[in-house]
Protein backbone atom coordinates (compact mmCIF):
# COMPACT_ATOMS: atom_id res chain seq x y z
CA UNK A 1 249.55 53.70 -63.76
CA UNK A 2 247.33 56.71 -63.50
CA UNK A 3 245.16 57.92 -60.79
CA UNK A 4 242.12 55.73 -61.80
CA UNK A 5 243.99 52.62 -62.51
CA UNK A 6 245.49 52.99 -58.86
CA UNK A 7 242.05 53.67 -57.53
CA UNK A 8 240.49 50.51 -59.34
CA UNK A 9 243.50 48.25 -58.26
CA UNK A 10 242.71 49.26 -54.55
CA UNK A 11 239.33 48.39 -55.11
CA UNK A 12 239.85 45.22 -56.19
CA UNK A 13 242.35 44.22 -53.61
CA UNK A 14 239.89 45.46 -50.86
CA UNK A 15 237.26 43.07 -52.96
CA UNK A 16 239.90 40.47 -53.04
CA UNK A 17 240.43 41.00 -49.14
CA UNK A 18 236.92 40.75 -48.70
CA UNK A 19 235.95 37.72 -50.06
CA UNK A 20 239.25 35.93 -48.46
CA UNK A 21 238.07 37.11 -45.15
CA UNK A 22 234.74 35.89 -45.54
CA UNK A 23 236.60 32.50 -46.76
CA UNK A 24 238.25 31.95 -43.40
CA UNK A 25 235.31 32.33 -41.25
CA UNK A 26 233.00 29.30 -42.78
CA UNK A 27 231.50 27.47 -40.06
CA UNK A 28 228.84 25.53 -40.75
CA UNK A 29 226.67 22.31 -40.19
CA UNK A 30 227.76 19.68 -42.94
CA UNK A 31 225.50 18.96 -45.33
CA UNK A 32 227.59 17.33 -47.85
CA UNK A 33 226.35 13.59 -48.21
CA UNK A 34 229.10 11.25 -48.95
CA UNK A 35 227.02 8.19 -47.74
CA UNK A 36 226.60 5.14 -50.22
CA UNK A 37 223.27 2.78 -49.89
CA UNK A 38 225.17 0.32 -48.54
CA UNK A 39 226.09 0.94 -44.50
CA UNK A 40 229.63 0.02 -42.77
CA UNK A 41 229.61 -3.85 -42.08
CA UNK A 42 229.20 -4.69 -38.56
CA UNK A 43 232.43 -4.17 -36.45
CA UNK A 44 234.34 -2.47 -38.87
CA UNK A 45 235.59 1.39 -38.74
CA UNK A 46 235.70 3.53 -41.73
CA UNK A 47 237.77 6.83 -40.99
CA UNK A 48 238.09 10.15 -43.60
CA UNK A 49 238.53 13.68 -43.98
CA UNK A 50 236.80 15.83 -47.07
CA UNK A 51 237.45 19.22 -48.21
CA UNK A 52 234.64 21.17 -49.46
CA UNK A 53 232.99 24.56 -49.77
CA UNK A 54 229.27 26.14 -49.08
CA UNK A 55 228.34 28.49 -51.29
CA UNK A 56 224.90 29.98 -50.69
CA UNK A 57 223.68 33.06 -52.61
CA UNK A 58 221.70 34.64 -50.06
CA UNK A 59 224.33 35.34 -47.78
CA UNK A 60 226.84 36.69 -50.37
CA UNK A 61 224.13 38.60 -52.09
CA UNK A 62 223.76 40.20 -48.51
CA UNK A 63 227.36 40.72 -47.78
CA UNK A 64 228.36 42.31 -51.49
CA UNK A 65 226.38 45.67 -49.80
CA UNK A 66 228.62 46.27 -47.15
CA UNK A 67 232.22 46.87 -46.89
CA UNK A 68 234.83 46.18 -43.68
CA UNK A 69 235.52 49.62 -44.29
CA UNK A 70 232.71 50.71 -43.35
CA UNK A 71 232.32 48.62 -40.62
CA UNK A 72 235.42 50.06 -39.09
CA UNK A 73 234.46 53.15 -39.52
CA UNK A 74 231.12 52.72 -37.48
CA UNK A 75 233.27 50.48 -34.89
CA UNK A 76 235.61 53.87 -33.92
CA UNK A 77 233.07 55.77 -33.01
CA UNK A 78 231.92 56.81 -29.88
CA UNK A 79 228.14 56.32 -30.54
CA UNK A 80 226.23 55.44 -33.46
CA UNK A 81 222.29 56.19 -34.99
CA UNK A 82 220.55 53.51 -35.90
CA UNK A 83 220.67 53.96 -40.38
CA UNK A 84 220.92 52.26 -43.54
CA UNK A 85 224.46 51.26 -42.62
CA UNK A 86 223.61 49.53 -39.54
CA UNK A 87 220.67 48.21 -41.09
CA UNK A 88 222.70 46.45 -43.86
CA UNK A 89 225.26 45.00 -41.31
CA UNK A 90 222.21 43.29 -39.49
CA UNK A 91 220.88 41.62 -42.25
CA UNK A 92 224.58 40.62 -43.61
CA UNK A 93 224.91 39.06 -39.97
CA UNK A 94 221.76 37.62 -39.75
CA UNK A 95 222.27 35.79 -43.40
CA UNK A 96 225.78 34.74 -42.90
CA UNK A 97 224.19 32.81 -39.73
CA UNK A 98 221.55 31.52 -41.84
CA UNK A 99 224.05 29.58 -43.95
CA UNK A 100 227.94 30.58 -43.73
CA UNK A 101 229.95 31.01 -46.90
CA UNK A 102 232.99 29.32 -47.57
CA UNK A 103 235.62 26.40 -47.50
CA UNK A 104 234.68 23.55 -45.36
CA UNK A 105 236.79 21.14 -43.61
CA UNK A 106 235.79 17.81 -41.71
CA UNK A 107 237.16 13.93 -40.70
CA UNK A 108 235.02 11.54 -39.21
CA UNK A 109 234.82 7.72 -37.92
CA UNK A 110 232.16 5.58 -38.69
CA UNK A 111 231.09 1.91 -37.04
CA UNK A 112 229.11 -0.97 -38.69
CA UNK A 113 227.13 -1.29 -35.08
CA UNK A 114 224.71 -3.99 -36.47
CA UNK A 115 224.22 -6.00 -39.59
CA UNK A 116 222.42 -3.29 -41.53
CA UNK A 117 223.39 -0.18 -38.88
CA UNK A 118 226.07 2.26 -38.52
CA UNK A 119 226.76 5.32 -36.57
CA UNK A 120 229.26 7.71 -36.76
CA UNK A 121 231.15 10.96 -35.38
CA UNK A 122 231.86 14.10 -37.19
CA UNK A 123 234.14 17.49 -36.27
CA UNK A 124 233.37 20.04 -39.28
CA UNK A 125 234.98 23.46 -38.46
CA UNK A 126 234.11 23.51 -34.97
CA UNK A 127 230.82 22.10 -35.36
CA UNK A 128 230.20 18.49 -33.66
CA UNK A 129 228.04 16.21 -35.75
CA UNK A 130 226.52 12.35 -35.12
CA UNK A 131 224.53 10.19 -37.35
CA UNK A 132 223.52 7.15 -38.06
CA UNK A 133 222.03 5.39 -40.99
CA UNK A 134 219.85 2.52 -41.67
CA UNK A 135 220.31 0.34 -44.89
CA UNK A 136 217.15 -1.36 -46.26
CA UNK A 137 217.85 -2.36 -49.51
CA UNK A 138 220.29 -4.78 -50.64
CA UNK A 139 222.63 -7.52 -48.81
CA UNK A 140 224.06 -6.98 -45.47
CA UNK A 141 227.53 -5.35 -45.93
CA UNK A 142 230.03 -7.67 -45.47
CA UNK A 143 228.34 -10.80 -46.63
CA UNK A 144 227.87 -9.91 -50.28
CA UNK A 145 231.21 -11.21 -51.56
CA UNK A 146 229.58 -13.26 -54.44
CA UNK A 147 226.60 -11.94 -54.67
CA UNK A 148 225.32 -10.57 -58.21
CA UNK A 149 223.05 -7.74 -56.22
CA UNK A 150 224.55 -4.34 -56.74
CA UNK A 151 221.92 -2.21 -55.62
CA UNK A 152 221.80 -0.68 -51.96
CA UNK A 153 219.31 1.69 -50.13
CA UNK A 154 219.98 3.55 -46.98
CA UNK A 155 218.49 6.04 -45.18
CA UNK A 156 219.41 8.00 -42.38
CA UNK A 157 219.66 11.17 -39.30
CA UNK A 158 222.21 13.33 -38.78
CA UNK A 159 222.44 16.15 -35.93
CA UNK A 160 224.64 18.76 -35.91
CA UNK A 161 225.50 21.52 -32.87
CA UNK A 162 227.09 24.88 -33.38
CA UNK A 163 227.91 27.34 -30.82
CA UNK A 164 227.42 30.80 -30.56
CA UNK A 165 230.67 31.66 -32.22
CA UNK A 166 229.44 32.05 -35.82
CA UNK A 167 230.69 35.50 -36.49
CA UNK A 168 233.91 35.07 -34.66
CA UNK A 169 236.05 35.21 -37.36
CA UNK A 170 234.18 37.38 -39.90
CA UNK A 171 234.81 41.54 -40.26
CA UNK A 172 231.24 41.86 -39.00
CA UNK A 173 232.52 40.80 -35.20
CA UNK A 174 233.81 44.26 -35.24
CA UNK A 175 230.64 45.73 -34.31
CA UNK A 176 230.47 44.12 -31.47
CA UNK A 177 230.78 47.19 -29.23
CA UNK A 178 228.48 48.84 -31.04
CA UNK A 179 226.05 45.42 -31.77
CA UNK A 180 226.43 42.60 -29.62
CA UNK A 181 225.12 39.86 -32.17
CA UNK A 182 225.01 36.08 -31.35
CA UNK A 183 223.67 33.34 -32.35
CA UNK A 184 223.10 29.52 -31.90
CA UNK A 185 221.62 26.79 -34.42
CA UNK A 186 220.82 23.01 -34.28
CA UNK A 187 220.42 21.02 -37.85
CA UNK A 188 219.22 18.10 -38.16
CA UNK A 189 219.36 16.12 -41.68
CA UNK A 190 217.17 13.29 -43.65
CA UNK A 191 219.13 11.63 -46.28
CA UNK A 192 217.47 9.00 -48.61
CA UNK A 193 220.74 6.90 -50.62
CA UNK A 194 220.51 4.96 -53.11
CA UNK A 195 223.49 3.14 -54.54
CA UNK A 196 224.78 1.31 -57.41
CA UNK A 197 227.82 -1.16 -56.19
CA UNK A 198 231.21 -1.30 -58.28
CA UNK A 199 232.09 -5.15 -57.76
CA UNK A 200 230.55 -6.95 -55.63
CA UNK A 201 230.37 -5.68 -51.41
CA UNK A 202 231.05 -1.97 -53.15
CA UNK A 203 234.98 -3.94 -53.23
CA UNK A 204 235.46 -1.02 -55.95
CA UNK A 205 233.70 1.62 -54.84
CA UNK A 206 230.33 2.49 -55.81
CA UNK A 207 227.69 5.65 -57.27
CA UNK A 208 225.17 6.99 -55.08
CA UNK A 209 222.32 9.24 -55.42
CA UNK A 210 219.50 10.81 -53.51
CA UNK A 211 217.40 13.47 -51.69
CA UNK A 212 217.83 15.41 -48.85
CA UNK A 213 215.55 17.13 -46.24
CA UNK A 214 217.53 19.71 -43.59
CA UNK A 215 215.59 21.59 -40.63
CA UNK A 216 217.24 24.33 -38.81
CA UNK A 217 216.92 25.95 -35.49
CA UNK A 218 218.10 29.38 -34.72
CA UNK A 219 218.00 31.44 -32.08
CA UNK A 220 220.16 35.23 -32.43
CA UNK A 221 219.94 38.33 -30.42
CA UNK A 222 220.89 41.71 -31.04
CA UNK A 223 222.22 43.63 -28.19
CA UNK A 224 222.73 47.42 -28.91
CA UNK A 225 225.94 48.79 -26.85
CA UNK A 226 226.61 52.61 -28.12
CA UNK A 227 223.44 51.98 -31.03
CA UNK A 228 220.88 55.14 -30.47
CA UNK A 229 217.76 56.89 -32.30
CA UNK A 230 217.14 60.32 -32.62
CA UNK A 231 213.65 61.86 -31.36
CA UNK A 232 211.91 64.66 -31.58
CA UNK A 233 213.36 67.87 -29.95
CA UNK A 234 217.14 66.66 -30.01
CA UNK A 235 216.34 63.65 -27.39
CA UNK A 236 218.41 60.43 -28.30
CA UNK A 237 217.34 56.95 -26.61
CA UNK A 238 219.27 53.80 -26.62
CA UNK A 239 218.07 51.12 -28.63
CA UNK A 240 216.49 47.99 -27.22
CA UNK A 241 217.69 44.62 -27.85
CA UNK A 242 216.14 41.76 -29.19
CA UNK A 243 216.18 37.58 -29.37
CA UNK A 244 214.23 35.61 -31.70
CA UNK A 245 213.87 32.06 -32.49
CA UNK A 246 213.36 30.19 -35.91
CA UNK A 247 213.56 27.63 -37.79
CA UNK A 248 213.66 26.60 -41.68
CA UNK A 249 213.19 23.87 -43.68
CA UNK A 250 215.67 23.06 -46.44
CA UNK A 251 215.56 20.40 -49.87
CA UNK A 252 218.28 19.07 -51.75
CA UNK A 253 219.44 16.40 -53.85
CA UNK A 254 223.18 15.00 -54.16
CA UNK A 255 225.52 12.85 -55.95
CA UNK A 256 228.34 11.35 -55.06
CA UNK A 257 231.16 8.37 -55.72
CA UNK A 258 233.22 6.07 -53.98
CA UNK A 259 236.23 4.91 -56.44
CA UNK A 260 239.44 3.02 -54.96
CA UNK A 261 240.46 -0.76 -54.02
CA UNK A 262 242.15 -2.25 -50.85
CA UNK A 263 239.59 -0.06 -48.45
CA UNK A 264 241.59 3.18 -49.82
CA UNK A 265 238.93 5.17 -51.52
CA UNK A 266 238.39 8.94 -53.34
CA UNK A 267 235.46 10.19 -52.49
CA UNK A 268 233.90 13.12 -54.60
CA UNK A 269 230.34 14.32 -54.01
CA UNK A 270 228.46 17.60 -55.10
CA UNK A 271 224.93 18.25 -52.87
CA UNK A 272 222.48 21.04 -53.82
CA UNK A 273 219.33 22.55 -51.52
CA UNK A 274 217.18 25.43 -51.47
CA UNK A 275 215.75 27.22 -48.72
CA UNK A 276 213.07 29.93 -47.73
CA UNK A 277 214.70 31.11 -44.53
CA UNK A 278 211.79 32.82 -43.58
CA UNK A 279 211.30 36.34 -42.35
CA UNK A 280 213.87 37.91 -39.26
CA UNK A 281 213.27 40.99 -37.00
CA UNK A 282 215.56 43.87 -37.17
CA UNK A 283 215.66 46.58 -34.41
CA UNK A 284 213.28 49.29 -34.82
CA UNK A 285 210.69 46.98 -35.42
CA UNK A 286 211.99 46.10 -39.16
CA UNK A 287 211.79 43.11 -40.65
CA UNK A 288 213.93 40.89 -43.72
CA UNK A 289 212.88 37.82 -45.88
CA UNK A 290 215.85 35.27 -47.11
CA UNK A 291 215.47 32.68 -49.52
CA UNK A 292 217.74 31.00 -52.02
CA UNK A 293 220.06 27.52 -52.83
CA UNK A 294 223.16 26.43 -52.05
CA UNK A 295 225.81 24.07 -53.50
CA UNK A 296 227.92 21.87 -51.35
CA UNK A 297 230.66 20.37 -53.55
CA UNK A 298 233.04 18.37 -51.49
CA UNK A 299 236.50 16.17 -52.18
CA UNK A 300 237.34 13.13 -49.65
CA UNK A 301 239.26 10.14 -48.44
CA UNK A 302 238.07 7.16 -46.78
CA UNK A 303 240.01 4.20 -45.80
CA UNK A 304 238.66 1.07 -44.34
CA UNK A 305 239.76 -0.35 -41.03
CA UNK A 306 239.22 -3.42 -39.04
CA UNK A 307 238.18 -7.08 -40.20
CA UNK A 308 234.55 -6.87 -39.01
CA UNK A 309 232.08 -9.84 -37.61
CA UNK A 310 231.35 -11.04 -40.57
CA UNK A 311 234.94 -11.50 -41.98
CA UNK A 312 235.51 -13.50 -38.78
CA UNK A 313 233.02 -16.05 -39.62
């Protein structure tokens, strides 16, 4: 293999290394809706796990500019000028926050706490998550056994918590000498479901469909450690931090199915939103606007546990 084909192999397994890195650190609020119309019947558990991915072209299109070479390279030394370099890093931080890239991973338990009202209790990558939804369309779950309605409606609220320790995992902590970045965000979700029953009480599964409203709340600082500016006469200052808070509205629209028997069910679901992020501050008074959609395709089980009131009766 010649010098060139050497070259462009090491390329590509830097790219490779890259994107794999980037892979591992996803961790982000779910916002894959695997809900059906039709709500868990009162006193009964559903449990499940789904694997998934987020893939949002903001934050790649910010992170293809930079390299973890290059990153390293700025992390080893002693002090650094604030440049283009630094600049890019920033904004490749401040979109990965915005919406992280990469596999997801989450089980939850759910609990029919009234005739038409569940709640349940997510853990997605480190992020905690509760919601509960309210179905007002159809007959109450559990009751339906020979009924000939197959429609359901739900609709529901979902929060979701994440910590400061976005970044942990990604190449871009390694600035953190150099800039101390950190942030926080809160979600909180609107899902509207509708829902078409297979068999009657969903005893097959069922197809669901629907729109989705998101609203995040961020708050990130940027703390310069050994980050300076040149001034006039050969004087160099140290950069002052920053925090900022925002917030961003997202809309989407998902699909999903619920195919099985016996309370053992596969649960595939695809969910797609776009979002205008908004505009950020950078140090030195710059400033960045993010927009752009993301798809949320997801693979779960679900199995069914527990007899439930009306089974009792």
């Amino acid at each position: 293999m010649g010098t060139c084909g050497l070259h462009c192999f090491s390329r590509y397994q830097r790219l490779f290394s890259l994107v794999f890195l980037v892979a591992l650190a996803s961790c982000t609020a779910p916002r894959s809706v695997i809900h059906s119309g039709r709500v868990t019947p009162q006193g009964q558990f559903k449990v499940g796990a789904n694997f998934g991915g987020n893939i949002a072209s903001e934050p790649i299109s910010q992170l293809k500019d930079i390299t973890e070479s290059a990153i390293e390279a700025l992390a080893n030394r002693d002090s650094v000028y604030y440049g283009e370099q630094v600049r890019v890093a920033t904004q490749a931080a401040i979109a990965y926050s915005l919406d992280p890239v990469g596999p997801t991973f989450d089980f939850y338990v759910r609990y029919g706490l009234a005739p038409k009202l569940d709640v349940g209790y997510k853990y997605a990558s480190g992020v905690h998550v509760l919601d509960a939804m309210y179905q007002f369309l159809g007959p109450v779950a559990g009751t339906a056994g020979n009924s000939q309605q197959r429609w359901y409606g739900s609709v529901g609220l979902q929060y979701a918590g994440q910590s400061s320790g976005i970044l942990d995992k990604l190449f871009l902590n390694k600035l953190a000498p150099i800039l101390e970045f950190k942030a926080e965000r809160r979600d909180i979700l609107v899902p509207l479901v509708f829902s078409r029953s297979f068999g009657p009480d969903e005893e097959f599964g069922n197809i669901s469909f629907g729109v989705a409203y998101n609203h995040t709340f961020l708050e990130y600082g940027l703390e310069p450690g050994r980050l300076y500016r040149k001034m006039g006469g050969g004087d160099v200052v140290q950069l002052e931090g920053l925090t900022q808070k925002q917030s961003f509205p997202s809309y989407g629209f998902f699909v999903n199915a619920k195919i099985g028997a016996r309370r053992i069910y596969l649960l595939p679901a695809l969910s797609m939103y776009y979002q205008n992020y908004g505009t950020y501050q950078l140090l030195e008074q710059e400033q960045v606007s993010y927009s752009g959609i993301t798809v949320v395709p997801s693979l779960g089980v679900q199995i069914g546990l527990g007899q439930g009131k009306a089974g009792k009766r």
